[in-house]
PDB file of N, CA and C in Angstrom:
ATOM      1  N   UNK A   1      16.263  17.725  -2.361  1.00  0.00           N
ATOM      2  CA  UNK A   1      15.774  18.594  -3.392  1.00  0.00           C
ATOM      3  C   UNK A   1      14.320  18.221  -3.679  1.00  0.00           C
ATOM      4  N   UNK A   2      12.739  19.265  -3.818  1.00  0.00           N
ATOM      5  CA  UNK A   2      12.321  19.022  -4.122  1.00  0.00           C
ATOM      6  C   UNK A   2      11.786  20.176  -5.389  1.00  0.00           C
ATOM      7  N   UNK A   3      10.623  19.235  -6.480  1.00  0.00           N
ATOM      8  CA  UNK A   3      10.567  19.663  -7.524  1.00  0.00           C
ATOM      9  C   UNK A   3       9.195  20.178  -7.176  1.00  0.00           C
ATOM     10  N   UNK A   4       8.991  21.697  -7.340  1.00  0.00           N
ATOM     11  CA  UNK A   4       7.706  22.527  -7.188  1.00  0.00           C
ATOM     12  C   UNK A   4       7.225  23.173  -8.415  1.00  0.00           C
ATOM     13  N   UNK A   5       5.947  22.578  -8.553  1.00  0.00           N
ATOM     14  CA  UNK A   5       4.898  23.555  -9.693  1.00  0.00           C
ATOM     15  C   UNK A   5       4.273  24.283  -9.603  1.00  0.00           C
ATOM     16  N   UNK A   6       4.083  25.429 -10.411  1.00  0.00           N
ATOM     17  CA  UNK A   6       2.936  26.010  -9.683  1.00  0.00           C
ATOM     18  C   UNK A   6       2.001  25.894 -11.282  1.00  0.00           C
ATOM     19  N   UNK A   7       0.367  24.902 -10.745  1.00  0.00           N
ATOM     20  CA  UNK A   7       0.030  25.479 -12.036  1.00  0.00           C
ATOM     21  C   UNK A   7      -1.146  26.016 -11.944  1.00  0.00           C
ATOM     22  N   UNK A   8      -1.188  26.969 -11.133  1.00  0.00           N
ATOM     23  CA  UNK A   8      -2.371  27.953 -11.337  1.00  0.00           C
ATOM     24  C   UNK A   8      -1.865  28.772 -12.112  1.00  0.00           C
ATOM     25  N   UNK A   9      -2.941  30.148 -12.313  1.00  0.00           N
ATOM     26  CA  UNK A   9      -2.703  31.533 -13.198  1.00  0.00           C
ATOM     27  C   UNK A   9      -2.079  32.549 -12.390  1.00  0.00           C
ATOM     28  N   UNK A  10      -2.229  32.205 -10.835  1.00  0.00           N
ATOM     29  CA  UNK A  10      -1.370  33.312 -10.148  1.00  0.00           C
ATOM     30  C   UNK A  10       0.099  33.282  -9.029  1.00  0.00           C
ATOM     31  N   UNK A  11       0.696  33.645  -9.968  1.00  0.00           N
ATOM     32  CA  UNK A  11       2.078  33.971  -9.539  1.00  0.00           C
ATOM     33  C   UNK A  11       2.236  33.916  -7.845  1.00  0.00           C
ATOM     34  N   UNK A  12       3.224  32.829  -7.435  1.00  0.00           N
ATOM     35  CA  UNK A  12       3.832  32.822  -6.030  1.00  0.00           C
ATOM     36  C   UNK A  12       5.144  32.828  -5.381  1.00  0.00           C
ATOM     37  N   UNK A  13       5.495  33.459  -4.561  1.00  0.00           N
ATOM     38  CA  UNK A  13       6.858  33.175  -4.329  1.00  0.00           C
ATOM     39  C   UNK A  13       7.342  32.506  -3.378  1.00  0.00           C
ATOM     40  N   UNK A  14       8.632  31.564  -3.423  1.00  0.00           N
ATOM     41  CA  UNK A  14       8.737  30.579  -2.123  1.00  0.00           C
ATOM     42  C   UNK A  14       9.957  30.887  -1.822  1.00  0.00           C
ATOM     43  N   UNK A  15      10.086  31.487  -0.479  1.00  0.00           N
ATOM     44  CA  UNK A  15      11.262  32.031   0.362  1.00  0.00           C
ATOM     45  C   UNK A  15      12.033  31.187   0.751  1.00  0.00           C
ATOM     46  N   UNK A  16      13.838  31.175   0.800  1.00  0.00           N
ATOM     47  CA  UNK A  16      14.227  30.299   1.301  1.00  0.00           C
ATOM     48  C   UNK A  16      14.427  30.190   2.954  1.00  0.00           C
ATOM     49  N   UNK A  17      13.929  28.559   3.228  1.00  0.00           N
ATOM     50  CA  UNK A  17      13.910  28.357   4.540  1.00  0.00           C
ATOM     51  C   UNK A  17      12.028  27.983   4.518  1.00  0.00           C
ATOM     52  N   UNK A  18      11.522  28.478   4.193  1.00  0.00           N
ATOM     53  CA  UNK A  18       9.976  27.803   4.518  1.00  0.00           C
ATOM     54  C   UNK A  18       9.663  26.815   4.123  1.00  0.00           C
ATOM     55  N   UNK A  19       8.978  25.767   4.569  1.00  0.00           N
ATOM     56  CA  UNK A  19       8.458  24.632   4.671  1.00  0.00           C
ATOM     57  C   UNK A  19       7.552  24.133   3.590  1.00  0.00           C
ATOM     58  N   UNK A  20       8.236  23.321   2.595  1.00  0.00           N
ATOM     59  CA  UNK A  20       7.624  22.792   1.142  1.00  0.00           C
ATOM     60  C   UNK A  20       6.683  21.439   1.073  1.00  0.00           C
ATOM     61  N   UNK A  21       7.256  21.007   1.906  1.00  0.00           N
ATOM     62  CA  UNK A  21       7.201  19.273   1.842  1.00  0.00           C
ATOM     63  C   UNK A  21       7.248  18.336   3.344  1.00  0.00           C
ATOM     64  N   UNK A  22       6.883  17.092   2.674  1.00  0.00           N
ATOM     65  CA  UNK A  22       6.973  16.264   3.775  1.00  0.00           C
ATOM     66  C   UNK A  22       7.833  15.312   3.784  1.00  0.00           C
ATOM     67  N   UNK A  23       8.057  14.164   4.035  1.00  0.00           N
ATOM     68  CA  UNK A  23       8.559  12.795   3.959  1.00  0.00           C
ATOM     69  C   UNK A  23       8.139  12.015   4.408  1.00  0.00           C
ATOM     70  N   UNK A  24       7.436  10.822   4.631  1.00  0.00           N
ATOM     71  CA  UNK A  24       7.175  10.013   5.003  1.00  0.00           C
ATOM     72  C   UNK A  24       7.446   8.402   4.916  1.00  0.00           C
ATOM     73  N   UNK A  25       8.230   7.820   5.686  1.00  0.00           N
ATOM     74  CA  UNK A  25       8.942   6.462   5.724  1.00  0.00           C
ATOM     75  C   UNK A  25       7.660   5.424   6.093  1.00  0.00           C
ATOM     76  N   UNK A  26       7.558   4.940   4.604  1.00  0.00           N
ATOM     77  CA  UNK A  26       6.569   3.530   4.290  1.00  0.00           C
ATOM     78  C   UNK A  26       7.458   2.244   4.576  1.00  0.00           C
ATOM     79  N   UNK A  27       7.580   1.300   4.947  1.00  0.00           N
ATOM     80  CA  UNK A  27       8.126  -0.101   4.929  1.00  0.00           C
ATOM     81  C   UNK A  27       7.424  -0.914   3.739  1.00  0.00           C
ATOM     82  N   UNK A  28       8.655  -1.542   3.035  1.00  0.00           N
ATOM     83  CA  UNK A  28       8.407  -1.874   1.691  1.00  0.00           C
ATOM     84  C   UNK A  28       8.377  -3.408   2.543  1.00  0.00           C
ATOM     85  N   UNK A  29       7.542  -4.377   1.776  1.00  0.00           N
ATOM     86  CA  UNK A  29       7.568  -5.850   2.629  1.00  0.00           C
ATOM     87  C   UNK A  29       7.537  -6.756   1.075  1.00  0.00           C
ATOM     88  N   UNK A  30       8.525  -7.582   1.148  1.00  0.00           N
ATOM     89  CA  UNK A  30       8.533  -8.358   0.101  1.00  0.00           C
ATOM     90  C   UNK A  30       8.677 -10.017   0.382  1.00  0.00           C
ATOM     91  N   UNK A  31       7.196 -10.628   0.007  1.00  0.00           N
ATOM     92  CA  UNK A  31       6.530 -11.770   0.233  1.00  0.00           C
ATOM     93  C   UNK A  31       7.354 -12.524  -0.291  1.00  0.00           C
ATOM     94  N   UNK A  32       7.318 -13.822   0.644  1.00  0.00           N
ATOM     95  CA  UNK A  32       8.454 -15.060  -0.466  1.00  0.00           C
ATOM     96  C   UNK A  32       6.898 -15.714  -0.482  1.00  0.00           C
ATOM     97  N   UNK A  33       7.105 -16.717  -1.602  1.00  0.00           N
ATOM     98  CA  UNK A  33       5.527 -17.451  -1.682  1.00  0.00           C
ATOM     99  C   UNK A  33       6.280 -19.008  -1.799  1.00  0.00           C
ATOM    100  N   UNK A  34       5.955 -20.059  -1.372  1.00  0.00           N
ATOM    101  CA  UNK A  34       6.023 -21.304  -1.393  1.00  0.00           C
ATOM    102  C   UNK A  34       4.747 -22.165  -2.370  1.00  0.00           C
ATOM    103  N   UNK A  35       5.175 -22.578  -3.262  1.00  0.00           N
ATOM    104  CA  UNK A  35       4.778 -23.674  -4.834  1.00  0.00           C
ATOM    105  C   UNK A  35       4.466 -24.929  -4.038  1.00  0.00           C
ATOM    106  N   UNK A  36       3.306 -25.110  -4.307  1.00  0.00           N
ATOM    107  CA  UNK A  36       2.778 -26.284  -3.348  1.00  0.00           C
ATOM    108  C   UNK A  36       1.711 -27.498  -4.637  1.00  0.00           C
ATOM    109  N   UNK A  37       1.962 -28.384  -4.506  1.00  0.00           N
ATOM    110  CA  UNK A  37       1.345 -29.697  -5.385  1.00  0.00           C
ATOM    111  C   UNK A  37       0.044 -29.567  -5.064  1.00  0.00           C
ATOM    112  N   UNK A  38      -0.541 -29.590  -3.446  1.00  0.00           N
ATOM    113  CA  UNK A  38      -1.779 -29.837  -3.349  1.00  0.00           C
ATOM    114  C   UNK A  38      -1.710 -29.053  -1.947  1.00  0.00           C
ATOM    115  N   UNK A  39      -3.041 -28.591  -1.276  1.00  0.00           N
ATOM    116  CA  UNK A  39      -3.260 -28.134  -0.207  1.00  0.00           C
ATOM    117  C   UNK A  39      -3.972 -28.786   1.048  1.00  0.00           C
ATOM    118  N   UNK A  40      -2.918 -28.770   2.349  1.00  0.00           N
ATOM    119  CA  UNK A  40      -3.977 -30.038   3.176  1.00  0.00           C
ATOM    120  C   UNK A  40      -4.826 -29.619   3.303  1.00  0.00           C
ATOM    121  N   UNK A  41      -5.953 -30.749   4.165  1.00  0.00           N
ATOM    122  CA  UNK A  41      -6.929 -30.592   4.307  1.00  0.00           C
ATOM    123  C   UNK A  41      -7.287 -29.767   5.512  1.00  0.00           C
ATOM    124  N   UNK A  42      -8.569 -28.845   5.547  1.00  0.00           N
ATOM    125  CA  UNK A  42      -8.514 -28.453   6.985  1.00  0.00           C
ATOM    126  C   UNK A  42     -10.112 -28.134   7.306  1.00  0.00           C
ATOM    127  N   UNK A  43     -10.489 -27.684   8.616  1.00  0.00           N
ATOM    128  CA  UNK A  43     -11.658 -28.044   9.044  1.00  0.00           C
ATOM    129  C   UNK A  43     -12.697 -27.311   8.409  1.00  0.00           C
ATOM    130  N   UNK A  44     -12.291 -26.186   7.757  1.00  0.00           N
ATOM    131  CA  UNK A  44     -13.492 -26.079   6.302  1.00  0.00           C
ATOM    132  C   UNK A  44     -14.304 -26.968   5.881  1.00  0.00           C
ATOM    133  N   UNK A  45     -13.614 -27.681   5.069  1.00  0.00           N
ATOM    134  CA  UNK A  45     -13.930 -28.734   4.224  1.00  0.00           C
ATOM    135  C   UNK A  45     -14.244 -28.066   3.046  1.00  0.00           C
ATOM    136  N   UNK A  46     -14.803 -28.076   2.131  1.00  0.00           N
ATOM    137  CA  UNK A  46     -15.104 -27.887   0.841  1.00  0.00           C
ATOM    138  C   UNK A  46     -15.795 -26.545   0.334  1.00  0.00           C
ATOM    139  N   UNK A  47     -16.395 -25.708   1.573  1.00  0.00           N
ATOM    140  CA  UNK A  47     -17.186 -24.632   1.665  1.00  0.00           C
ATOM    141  C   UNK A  47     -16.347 -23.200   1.019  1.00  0.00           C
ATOM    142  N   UNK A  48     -15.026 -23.618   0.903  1.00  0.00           N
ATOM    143  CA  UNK A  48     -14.127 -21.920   0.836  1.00  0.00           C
ATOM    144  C   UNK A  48     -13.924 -20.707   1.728  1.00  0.00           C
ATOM    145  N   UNK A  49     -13.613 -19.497   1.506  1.00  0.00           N
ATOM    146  CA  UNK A  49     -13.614 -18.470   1.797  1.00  0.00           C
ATOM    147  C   UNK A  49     -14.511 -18.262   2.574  1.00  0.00           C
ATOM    148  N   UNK A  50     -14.846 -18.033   3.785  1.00  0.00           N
ATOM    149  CA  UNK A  50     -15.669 -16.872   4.424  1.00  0.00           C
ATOM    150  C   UNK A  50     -17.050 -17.870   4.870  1.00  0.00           C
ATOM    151  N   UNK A  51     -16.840 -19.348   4.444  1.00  0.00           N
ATOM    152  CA  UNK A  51     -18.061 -20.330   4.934  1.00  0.00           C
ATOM    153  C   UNK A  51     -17.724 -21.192   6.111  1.00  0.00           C
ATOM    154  N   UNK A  52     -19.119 -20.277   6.629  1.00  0.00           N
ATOM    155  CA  UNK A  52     -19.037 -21.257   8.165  1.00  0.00           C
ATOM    156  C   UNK A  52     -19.269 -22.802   8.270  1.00  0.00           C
ATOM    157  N   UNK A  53     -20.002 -23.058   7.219  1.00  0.00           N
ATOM    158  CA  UNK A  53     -20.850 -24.171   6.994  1.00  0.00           C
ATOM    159  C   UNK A  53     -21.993 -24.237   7.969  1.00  0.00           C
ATOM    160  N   UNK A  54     -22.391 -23.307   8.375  1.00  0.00           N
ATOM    161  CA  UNK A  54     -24.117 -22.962   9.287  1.00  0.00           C
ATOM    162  C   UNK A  54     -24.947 -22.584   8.106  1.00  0.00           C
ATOM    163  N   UNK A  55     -26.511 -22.991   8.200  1.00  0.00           N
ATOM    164  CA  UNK A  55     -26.937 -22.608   7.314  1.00  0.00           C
ATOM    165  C   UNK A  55     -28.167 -21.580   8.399  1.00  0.00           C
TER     166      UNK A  55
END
Protein backbone atom coordinates (compact mmCIF):
# COMPACT_ATOMS: atom_id res chain seq x y z
CA UNK A 1 0.00 0.00 0.00
CA UNK A 2 1.16 3.26 -0.82
CA UNK A 3 0.06 6.71 0.59
CA UNK A 4 -0.37 9.44 -2.38
CA UNK A 5 -0.79 13.32 -2.17
CA UNK A 6 -1.54 15.42 -4.37
CA UNK A 7 -0.71 18.94 -3.28
CA UNK A 8 -0.93 21.02 -6.11
CA UNK A 9 -4.20 23.13 -7.25
CA UNK A 10 -4.80 20.75 -10.12
CA UNK A 11 -6.79 17.81 -9.93
CA UNK A 12 -5.29 14.19 -11.08
CA UNK A 13 -6.35 10.90 -11.57
CA UNK A 14 -4.44 7.59 -10.84
CA UNK A 15 -5.69 4.50 -12.74
CA UNK A 16 -5.55 1.22 -11.36
CA UNK A 17 -2.51 -0.77 -12.44
CA UNK A 18 -0.07 2.26 -13.26
CA UNK A 19 3.08 2.68 -11.76
CA UNK A 20 3.25 4.91 -8.36
CA UNK A 21 6.34 4.06 -6.68
CA UNK A 22 9.51 2.49 -6.13
CA UNK A 23 11.28 0.35 -3.51
CA UNK A 24 14.49 0.25 -2.85
CA UNK A 25 16.47 -2.36 -0.49
CA UNK A 26 19.18 -0.32 1.69
CA UNK A 27 21.28 -2.73 4.09
CA UNK A 28 20.96 -1.54 7.58
CA UNK A 29 24.70 -2.29 9.27
CA UNK A 30 24.87 -2.20 12.95
CA UNK A 31 28.44 -1.44 14.48
CA UNK A 32 29.51 -3.32 17.70
CA UNK A 33 32.21 -0.84 19.21
CA UNK A 34 34.87 -2.26 21.67
CA UNK A 35 35.68 0.13 25.23
CA UNK A 36 39.28 0.31 25.29
CA UNK A 37 41.58 1.83 28.50
CA UNK A 38 44.23 3.16 26.22
CA UNK A 39 45.18 2.96 22.48
CA UNK A 40 48.47 1.22 21.16
CA UNK A 41 50.92 2.81 19.84
CA UNK A 42 51.41 3.06 16.10
CA UNK A 43 53.68 4.51 13.45
CA UNK A 44 51.97 7.94 13.51
CA UNK A 45 53.18 8.86 16.55
CA UNK A 46 51.64 11.88 17.99
CA UNK A 47 50.74 13.81 14.66
CA UNK A 48 46.81 12.44 14.40
CA UNK A 49 44.48 12.26 11.64
CA UNK A 50 45.58 12.79 8.15
CA UNK A 51 49.56 13.64 9.32
CA UNK A 52 52.20 12.40 7.39
CA UNK A 53 54.73 13.85 9.55
CA UNK A 54 56.59 15.45 6.17
CA UNK A 55 56.91 18.88 6.45
Amino acid sequence: MVSVWNRSQQSFSIEPGERIAQMVFVPVVQAEFNLVEDFDATDRGEGGFGHSGRQ
